[in-house]
N, C-alpha and C. Protein backbone atom coordinates (compact mmCIF):
# COMPACT_ATOMS: atom_id res chain seq x y z
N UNK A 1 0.85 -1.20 0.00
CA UNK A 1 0.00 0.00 0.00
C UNK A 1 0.88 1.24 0.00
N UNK A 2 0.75 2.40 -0.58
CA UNK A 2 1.68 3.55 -0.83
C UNK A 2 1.07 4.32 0.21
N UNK A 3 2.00 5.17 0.70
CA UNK A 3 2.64 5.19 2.06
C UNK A 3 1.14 6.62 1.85
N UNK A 4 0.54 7.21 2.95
CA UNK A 4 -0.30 9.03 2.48
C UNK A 4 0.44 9.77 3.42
N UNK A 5 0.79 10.74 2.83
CA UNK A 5 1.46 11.66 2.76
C UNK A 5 0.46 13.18 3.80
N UNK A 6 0.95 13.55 4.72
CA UNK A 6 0.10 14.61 5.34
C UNK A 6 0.63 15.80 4.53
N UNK A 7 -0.33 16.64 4.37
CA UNK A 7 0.11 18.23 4.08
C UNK A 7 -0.60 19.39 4.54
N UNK A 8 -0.25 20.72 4.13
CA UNK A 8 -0.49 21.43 5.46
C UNK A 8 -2.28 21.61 4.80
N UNK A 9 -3.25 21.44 5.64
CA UNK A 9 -4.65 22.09 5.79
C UNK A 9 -5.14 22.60 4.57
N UNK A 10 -4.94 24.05 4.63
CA UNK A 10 -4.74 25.19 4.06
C UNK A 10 -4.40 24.75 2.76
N UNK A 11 -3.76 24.54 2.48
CA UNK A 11 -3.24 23.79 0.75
C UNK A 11 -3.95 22.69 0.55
N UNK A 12 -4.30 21.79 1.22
CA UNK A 12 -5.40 20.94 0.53
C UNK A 12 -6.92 21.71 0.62
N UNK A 13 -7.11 22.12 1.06
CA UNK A 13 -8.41 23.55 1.04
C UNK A 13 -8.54 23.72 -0.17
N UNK A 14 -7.48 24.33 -0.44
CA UNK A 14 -7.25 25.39 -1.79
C UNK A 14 -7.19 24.28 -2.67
N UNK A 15 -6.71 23.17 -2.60
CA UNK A 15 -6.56 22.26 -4.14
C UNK A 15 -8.30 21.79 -4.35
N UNK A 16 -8.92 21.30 -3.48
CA UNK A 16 -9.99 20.82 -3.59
C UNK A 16 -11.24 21.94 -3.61
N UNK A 17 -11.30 22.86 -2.94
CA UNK A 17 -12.15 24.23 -3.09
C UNK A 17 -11.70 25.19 -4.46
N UNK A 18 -10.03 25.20 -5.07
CA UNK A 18 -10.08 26.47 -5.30
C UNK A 18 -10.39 26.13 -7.33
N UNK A 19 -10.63 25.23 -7.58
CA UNK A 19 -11.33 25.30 -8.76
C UNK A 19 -12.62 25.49 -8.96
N UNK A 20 -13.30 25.05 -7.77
CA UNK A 20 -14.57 25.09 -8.59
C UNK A 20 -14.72 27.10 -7.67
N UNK A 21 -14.27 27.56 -6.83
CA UNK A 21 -14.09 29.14 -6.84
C UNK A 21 -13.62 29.57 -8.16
N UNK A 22 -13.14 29.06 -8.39
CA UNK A 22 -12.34 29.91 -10.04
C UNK A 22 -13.32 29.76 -10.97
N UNK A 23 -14.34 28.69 -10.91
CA UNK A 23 -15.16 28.51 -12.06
C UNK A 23 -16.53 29.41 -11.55
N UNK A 24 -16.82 30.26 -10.86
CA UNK A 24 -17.91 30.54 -10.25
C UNK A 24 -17.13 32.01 -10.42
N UNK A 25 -16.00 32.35 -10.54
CA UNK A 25 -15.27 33.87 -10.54
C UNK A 25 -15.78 33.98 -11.94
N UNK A 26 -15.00 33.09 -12.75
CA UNK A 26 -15.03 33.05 -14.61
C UNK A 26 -16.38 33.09 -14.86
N UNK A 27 -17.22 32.32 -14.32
CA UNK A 27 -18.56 32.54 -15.16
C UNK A 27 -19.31 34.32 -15.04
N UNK A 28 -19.36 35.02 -13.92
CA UNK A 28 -19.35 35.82 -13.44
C UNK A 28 -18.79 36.73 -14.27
N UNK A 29 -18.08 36.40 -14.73
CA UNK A 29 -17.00 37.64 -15.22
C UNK A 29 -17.46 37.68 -16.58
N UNK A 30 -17.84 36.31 -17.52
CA UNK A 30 -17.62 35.85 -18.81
C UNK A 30 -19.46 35.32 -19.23
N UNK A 31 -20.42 35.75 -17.88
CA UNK A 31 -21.52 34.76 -18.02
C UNK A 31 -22.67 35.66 -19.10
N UNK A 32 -22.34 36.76 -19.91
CA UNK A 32 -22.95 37.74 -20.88
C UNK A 32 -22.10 37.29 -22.25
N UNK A 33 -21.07 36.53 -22.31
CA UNK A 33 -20.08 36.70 -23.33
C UNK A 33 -20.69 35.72 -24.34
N UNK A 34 -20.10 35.68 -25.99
CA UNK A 34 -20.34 34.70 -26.41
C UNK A 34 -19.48 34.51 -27.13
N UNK A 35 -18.60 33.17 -27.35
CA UNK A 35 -17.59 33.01 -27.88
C UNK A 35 -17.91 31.49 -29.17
N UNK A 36 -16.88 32.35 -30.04
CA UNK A 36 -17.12 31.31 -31.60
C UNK A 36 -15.80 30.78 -31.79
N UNK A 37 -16.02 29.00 -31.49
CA UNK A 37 -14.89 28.03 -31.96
C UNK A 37 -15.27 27.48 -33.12
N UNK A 38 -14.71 27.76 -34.70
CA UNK A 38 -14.43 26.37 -35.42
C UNK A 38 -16.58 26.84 -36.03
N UNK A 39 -17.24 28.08 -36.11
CA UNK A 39 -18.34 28.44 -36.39
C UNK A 39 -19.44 28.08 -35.39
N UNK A 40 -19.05 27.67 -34.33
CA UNK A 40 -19.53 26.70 -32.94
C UNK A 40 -19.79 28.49 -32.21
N UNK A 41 -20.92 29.17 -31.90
CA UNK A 41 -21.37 29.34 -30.71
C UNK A 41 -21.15 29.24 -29.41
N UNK A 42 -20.25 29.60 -27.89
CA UNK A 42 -20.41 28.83 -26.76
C UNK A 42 -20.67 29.94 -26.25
N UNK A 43 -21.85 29.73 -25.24
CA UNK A 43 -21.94 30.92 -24.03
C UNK A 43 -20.91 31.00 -23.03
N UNK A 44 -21.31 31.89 -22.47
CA UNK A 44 -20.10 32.24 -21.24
C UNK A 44 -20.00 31.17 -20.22
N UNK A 45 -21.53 30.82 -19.85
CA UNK A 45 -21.49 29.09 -19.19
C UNK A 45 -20.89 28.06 -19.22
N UNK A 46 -20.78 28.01 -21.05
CA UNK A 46 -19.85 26.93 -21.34
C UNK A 46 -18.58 26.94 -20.98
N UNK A 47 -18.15 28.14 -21.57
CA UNK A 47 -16.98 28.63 -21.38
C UNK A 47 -16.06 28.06 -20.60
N UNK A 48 -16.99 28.64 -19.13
CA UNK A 48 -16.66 28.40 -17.86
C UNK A 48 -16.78 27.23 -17.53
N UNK A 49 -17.53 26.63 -17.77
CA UNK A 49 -17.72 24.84 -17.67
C UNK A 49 -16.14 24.03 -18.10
N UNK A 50 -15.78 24.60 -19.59
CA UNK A 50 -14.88 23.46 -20.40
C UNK A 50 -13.74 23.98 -19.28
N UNK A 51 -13.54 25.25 -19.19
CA UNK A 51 -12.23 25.32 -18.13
C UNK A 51 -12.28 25.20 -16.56
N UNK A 52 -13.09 24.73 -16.53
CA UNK A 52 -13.56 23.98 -15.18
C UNK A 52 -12.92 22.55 -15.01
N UNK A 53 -12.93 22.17 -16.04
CA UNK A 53 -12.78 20.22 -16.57
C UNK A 53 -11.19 20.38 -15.50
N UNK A 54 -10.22 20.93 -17.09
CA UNK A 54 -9.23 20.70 -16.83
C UNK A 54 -8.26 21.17 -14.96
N UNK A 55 -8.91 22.29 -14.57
CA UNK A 55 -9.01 22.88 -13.44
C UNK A 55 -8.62 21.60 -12.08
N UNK A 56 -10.16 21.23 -12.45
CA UNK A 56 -10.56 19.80 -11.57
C UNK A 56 -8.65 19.01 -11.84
N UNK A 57 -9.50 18.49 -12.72
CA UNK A 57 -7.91 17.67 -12.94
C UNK A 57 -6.65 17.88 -12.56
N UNK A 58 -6.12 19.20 -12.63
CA UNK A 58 -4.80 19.46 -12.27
C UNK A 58 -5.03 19.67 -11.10
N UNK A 59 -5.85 19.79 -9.98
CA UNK A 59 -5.88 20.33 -8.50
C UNK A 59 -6.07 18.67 -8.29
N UNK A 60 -6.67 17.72 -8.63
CA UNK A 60 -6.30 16.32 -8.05
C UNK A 60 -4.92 15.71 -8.40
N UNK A 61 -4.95 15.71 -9.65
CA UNK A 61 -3.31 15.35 -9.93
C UNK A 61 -2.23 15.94 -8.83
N UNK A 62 -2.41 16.97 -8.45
CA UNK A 62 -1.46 17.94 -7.44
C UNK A 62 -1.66 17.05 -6.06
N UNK A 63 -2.89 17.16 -5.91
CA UNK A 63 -3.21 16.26 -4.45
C UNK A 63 -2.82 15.07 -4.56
N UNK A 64 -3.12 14.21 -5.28
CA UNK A 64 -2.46 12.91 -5.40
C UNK A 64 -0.97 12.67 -5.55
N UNK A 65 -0.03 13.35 -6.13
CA UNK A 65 0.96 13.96 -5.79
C UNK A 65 1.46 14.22 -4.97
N UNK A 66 1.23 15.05 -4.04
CA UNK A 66 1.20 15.49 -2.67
C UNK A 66 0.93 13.93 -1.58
N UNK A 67 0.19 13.75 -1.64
CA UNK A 67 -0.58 12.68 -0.62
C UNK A 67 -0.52 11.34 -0.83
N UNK A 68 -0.46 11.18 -2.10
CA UNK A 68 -0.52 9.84 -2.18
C UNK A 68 -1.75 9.05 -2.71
N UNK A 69 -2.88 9.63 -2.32
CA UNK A 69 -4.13 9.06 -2.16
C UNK A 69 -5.21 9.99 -2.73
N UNK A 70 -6.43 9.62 -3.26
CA UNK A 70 -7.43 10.05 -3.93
C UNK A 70 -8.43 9.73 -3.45
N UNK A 71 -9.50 10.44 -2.89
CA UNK A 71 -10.76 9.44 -1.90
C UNK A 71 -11.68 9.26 -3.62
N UNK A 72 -12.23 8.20 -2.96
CA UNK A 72 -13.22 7.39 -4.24
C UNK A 72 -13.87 8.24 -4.38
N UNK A 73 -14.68 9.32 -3.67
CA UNK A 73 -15.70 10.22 -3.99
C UNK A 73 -14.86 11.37 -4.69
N UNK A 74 -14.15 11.89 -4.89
CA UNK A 74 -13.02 12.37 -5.72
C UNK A 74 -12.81 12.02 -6.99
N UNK A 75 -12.47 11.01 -7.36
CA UNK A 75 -12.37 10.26 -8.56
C UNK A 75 -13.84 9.99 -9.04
N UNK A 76 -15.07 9.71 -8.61
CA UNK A 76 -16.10 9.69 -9.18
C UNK A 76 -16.22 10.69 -9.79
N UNK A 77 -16.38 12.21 -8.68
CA UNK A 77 -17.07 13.33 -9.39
C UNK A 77 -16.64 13.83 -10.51
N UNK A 78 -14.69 13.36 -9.89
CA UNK A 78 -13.76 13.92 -11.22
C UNK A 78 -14.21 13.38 -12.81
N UNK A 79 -14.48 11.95 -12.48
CA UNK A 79 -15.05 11.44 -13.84
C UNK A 79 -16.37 11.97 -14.30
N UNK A 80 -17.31 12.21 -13.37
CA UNK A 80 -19.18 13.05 -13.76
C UNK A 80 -18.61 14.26 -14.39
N UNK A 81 -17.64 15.15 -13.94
CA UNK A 81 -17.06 15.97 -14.45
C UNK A 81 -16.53 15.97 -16.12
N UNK A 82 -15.82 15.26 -15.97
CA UNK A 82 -15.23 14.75 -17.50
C UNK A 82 -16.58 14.61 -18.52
N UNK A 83 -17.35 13.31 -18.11
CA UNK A 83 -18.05 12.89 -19.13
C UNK A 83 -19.49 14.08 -19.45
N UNK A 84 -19.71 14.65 -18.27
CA UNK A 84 -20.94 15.40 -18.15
C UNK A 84 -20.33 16.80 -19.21
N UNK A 85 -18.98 17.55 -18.60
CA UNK A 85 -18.61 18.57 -19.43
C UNK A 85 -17.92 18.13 -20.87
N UNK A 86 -17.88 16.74 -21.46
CA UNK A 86 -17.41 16.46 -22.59
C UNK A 86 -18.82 16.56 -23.51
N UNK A 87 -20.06 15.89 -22.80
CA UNK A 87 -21.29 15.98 -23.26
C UNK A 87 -21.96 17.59 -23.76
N UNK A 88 -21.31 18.19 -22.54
CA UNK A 88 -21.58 19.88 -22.56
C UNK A 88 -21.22 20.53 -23.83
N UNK A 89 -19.84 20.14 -24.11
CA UNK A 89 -19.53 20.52 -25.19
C UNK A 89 -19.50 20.33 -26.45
N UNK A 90 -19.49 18.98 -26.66
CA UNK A 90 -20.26 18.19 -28.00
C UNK A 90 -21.72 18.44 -28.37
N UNK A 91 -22.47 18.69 -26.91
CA UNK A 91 -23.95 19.04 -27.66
C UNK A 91 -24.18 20.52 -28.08
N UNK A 92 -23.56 21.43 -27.29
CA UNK A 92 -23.20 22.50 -26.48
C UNK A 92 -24.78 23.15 -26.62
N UNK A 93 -25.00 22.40 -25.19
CA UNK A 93 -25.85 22.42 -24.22
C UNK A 93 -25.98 22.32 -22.89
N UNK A 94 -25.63 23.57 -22.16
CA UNK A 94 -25.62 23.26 -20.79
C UNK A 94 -26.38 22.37 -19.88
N UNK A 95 -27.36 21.85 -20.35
CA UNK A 95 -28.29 20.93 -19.46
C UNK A 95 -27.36 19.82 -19.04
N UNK A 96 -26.43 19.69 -19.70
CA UNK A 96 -26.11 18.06 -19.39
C UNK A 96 -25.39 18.63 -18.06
N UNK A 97 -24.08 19.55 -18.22
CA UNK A 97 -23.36 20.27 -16.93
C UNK A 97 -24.16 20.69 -15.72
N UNK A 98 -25.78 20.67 -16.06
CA UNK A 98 -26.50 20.94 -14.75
C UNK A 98 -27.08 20.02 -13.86
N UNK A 99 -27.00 18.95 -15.44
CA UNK A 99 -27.94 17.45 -14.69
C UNK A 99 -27.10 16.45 -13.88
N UNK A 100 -25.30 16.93 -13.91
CA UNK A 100 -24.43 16.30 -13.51
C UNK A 100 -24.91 16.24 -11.95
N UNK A 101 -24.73 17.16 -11.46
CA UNK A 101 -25.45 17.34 -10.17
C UNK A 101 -26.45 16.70 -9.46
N UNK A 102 -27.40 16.71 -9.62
CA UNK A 102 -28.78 15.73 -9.53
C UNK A 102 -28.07 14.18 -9.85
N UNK A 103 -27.38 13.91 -10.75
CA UNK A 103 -26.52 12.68 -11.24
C UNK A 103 -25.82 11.64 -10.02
N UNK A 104 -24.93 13.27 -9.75
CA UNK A 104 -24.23 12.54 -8.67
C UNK A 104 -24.63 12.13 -7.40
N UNK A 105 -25.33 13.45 -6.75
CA UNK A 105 -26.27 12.72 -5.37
C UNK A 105 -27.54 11.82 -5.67
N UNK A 106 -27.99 11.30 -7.03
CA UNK A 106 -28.66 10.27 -7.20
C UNK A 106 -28.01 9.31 -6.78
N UNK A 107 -26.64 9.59 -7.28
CA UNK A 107 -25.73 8.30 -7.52
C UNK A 107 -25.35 8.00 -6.20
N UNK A 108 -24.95 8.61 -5.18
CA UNK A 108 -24.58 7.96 -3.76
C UNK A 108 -25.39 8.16 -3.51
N UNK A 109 -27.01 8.10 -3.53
CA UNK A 109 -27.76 8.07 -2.80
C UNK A 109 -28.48 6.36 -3.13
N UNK A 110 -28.37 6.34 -4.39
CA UNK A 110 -28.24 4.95 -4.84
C UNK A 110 -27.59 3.93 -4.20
N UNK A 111 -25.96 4.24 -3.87
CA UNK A 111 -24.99 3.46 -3.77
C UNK A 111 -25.10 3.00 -2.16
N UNK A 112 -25.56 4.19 -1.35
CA UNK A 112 -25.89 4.24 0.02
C UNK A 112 -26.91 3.17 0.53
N UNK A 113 -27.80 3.63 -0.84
CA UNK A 113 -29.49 2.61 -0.26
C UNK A 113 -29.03 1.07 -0.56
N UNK A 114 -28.64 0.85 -2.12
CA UNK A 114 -27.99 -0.54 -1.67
C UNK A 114 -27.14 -1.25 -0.77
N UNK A 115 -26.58 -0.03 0.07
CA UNK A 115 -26.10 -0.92 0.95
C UNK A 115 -26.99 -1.25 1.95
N UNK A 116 -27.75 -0.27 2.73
CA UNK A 116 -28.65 -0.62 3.93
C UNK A 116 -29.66 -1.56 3.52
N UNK A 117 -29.95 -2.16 1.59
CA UNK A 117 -30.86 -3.05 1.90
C UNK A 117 -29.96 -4.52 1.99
N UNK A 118 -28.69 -4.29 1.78
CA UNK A 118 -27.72 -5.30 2.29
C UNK A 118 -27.82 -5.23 3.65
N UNK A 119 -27.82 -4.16 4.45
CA UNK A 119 -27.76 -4.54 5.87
C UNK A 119 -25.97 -3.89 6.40
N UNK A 120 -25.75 -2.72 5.21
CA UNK A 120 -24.44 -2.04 5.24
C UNK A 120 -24.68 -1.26 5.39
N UNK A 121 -23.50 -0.04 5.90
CA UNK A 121 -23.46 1.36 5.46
C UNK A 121 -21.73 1.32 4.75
N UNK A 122 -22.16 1.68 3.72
CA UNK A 122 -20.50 2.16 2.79
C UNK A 122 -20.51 3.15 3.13
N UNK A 123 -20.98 4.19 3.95
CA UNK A 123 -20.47 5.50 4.29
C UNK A 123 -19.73 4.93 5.45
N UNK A 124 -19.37 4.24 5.62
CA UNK A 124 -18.64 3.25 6.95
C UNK A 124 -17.09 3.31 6.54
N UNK A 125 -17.65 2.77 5.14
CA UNK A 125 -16.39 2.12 4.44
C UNK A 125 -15.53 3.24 3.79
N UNK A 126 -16.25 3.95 3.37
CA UNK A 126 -15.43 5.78 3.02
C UNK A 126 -14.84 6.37 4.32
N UNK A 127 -15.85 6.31 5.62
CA UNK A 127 -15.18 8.07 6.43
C UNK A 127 -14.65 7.07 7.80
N UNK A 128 -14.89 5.85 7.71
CA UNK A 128 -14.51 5.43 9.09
C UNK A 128 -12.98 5.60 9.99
N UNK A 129 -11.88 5.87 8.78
CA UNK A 129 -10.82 6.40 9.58
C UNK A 129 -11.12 7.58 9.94
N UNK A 130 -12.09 8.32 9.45
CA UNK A 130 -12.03 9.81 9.50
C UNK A 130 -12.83 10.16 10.84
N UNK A 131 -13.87 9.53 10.67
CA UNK A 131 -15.03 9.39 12.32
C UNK A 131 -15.40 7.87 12.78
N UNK A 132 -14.26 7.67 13.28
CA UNK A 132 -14.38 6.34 14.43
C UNK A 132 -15.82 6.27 15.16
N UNK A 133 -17.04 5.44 14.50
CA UNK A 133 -18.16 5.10 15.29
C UNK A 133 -18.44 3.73 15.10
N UNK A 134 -19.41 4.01 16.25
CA UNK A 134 -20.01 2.47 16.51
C UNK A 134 -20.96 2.20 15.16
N UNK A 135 -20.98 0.79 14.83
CA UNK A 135 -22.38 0.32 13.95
C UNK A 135 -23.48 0.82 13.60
N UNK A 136 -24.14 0.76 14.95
CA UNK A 136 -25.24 1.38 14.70
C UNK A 136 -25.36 2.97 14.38
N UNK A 137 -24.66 3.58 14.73
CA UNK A 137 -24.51 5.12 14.30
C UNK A 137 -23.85 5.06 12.87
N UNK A 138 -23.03 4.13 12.37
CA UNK A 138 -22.90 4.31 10.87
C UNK A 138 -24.55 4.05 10.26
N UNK A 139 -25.02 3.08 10.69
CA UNK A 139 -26.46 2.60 9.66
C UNK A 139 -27.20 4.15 10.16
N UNK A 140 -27.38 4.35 11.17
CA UNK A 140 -28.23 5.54 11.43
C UNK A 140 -27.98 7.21 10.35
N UNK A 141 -26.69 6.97 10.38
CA UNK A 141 -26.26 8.36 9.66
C UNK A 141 -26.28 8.03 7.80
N UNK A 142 -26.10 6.93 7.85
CA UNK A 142 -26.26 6.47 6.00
C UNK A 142 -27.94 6.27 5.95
N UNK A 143 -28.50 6.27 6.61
CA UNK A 143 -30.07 6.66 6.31
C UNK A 143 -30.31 7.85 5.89
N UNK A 144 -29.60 8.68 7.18
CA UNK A 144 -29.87 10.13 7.14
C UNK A 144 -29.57 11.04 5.79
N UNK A 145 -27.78 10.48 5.88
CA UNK A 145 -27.05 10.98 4.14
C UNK A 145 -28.38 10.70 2.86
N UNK A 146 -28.49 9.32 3.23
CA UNK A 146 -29.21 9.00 1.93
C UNK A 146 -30.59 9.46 1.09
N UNK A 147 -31.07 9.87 2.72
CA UNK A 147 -32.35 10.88 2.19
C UNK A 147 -31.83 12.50 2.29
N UNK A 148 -30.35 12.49 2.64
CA UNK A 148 -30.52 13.97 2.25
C UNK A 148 -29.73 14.42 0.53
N UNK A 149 -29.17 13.07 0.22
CA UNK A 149 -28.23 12.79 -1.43
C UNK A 149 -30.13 13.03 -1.85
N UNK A 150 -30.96 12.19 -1.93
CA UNK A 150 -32.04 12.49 -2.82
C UNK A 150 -32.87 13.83 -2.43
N UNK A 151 -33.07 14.68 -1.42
CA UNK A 151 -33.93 16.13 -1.53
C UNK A 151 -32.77 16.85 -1.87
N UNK A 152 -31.31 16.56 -2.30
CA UNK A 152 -30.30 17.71 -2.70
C UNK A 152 -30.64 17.30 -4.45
N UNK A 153 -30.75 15.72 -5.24
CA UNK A 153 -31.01 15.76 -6.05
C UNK A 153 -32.15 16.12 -7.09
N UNK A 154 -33.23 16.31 -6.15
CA UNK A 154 -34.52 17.01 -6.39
C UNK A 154 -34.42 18.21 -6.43
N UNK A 155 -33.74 18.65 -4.83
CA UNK A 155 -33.37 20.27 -5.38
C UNK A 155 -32.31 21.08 -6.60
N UNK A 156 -31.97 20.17 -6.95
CA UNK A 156 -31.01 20.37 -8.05
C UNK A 156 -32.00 20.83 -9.44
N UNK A 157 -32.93 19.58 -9.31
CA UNK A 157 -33.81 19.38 -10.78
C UNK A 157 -34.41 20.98 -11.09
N UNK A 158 -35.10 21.29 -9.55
CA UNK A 158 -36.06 21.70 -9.42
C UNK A 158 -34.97 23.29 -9.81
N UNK A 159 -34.29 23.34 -9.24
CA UNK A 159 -33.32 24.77 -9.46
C UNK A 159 -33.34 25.26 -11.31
N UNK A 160 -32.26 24.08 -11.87
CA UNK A 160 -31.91 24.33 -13.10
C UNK A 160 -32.93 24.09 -13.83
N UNK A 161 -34.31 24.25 -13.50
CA UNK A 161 -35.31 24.09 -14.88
C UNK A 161 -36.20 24.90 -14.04
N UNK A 162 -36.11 25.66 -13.15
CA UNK A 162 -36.72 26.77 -13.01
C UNK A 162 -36.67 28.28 -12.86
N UNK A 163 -35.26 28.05 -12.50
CA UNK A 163 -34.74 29.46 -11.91
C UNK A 163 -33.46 29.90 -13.20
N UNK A 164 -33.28 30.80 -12.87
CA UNK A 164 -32.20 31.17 -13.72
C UNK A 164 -30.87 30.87 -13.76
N UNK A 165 -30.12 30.64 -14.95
CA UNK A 165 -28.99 30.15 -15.04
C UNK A 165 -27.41 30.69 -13.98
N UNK A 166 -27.67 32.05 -13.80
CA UNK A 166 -27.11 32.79 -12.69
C UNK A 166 -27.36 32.23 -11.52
N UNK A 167 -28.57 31.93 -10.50
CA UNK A 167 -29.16 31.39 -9.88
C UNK A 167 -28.80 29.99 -9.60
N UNK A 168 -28.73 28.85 -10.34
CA UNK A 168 -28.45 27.56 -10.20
C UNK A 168 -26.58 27.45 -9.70
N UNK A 169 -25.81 28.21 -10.74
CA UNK A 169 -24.06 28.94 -10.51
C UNK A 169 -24.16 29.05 -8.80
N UNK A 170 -24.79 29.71 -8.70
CA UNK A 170 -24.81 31.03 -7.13
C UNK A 170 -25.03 29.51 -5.82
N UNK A 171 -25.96 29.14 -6.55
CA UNK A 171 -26.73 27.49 -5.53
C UNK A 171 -25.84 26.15 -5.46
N UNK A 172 -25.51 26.35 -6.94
CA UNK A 172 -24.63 25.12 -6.94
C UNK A 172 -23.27 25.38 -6.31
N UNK A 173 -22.80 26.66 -6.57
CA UNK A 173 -21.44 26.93 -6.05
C UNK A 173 -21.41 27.01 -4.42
N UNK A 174 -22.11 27.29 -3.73
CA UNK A 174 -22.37 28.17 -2.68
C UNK A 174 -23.35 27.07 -1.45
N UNK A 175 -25.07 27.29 -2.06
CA UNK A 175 -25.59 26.55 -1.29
C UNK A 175 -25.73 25.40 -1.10
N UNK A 176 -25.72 24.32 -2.17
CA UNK A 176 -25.59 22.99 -1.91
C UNK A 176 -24.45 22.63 -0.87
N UNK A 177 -23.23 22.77 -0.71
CA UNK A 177 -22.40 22.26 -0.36
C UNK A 177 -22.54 22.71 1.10
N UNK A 178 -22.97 24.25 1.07
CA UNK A 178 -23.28 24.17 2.62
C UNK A 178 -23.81 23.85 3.27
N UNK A 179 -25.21 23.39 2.71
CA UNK A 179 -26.54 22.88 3.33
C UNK A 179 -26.13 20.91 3.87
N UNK A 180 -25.39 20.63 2.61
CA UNK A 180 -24.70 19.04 3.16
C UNK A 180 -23.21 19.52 4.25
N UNK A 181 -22.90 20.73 4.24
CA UNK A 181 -22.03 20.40 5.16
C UNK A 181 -22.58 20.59 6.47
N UNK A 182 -23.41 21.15 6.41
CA UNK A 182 -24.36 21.55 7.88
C UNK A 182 -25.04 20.62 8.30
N UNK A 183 -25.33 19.66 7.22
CA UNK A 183 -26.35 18.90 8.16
C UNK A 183 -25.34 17.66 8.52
N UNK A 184 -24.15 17.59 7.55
CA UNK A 184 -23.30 16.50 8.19
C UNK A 184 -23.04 16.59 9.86
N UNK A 185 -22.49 18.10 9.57
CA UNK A 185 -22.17 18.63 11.04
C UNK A 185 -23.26 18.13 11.81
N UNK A 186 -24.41 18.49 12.03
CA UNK A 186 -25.30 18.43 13.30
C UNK A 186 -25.79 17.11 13.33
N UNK A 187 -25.54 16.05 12.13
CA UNK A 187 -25.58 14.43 12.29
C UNK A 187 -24.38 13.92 13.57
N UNK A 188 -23.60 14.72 13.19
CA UNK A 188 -22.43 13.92 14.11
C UNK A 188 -22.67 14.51 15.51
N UNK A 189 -23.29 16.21 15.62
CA UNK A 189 -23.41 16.44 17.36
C UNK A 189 -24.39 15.44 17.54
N UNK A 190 -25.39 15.38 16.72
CA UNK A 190 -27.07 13.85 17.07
C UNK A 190 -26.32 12.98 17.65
N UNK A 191 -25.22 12.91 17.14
CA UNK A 191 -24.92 10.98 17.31
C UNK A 191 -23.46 11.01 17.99
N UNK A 192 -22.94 11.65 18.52
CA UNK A 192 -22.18 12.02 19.71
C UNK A 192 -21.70 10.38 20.67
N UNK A 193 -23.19 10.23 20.94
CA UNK A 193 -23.27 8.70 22.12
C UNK A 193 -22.61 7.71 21.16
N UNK A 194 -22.65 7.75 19.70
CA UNK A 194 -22.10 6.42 18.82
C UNK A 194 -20.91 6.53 18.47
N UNK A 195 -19.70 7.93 19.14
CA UNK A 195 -18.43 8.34 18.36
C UNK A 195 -18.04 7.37 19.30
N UNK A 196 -16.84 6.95 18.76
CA UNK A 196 -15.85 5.86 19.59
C UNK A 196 -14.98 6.73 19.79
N UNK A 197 -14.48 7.19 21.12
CA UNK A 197 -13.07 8.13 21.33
C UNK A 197 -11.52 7.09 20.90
N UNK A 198 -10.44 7.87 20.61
CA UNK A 198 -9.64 7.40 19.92
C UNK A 198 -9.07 7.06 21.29
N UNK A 199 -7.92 6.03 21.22
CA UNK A 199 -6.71 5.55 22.37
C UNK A 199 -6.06 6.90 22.36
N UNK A 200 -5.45 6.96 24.06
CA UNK A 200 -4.54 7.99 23.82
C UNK A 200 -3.39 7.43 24.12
């Protein structure tokens, strides 16, 4: 097994946060523009989308680099990324870059439910070095994740086919991620009684 590598905080922050900030600066800046490749049309969306791709990529390559290691949920999105913004641009149609979203928390919300009708939680099997708990607080909190992966993928639908394209940018960049990081947070004060304290 290859050895992971610690690095400082702050720099893995920035590798994993600071692309998709850059792609939420660019659209912003570029989201009125319209640019012609090859007699091809692309809005400023796109724009910002195709240099989003490569973005992604070089800030994991760097981390993996750095560390050693790539978490599986990493490498998924990186790939929804790829195929969703390759789709983007071959049709060049942003729907596909919006439906990625809804895609992905379908997709672990999928991956989650098959496990609990196994009688698993793979959110066990992802964060358990990360939050040492008991059993039953893994099955309890992969319930919880799993119905909150499907009202984030609903709210996704419901965003990009109703609201405006500015609007979905602002939500996707911004509120989704906070709303799952918040409720991760207050899953783990809930379930407090199921953390296993580490040896000292």
């Amino acid at each position: 097994m290859a050895e992971i590598k610690k690095i400082n905080p702050f720099t893995k922050q920035v590798l994993e946060l600071g692309p998709t900030i850059v792609y939420f600066v660019l659209y912003m800046w570029i989201k009125d523009e319209t640019y012609t490749f090859r007699g091809v049309e692309y809005s400023g969306f796109i724009v910002a989308a195709l240099v989003f791709i490569p973005l992604l990529l070089a800030a994991m390559a760097i981390l993996w680099a750095m560390t050693g290691k790539l978490s599986r949920i990493q490498i998924f999105t990186g790939f929804m990324v790829i195929v969703f913004g390759g789709l983007t641009a071959y049709f060049n149609d942003e729907r596909f870059f919006k439906m990625k979203t809804s895609i992905v928390y379908g997709f672990f919300a999928g991956i989650l439910g098959l496990g609990l009708l196994q009688g698993r939680s793979y959110l066990q099997w992802v964060l358990e070095d990360f939050l040492p708990m008991q059993p039953a607080g893994w099955m309890i909190l992969t319930r919880r994740i799993t119905f909150m992966f499907i009202a984030l993928a609903i709210a996704n639908e419901l965003v990009w086919r109703n609201m405006s394209e500015e609007a979905w940018v602002k939500i996707e960049t911004f509120a989704f991620p906070a709303v799952l990081f918040l409720f991760l947070w207050s899953q783990i004060i809930l379930l407090q009684r199921y953390l296993i304290e580490p040896k000292q």
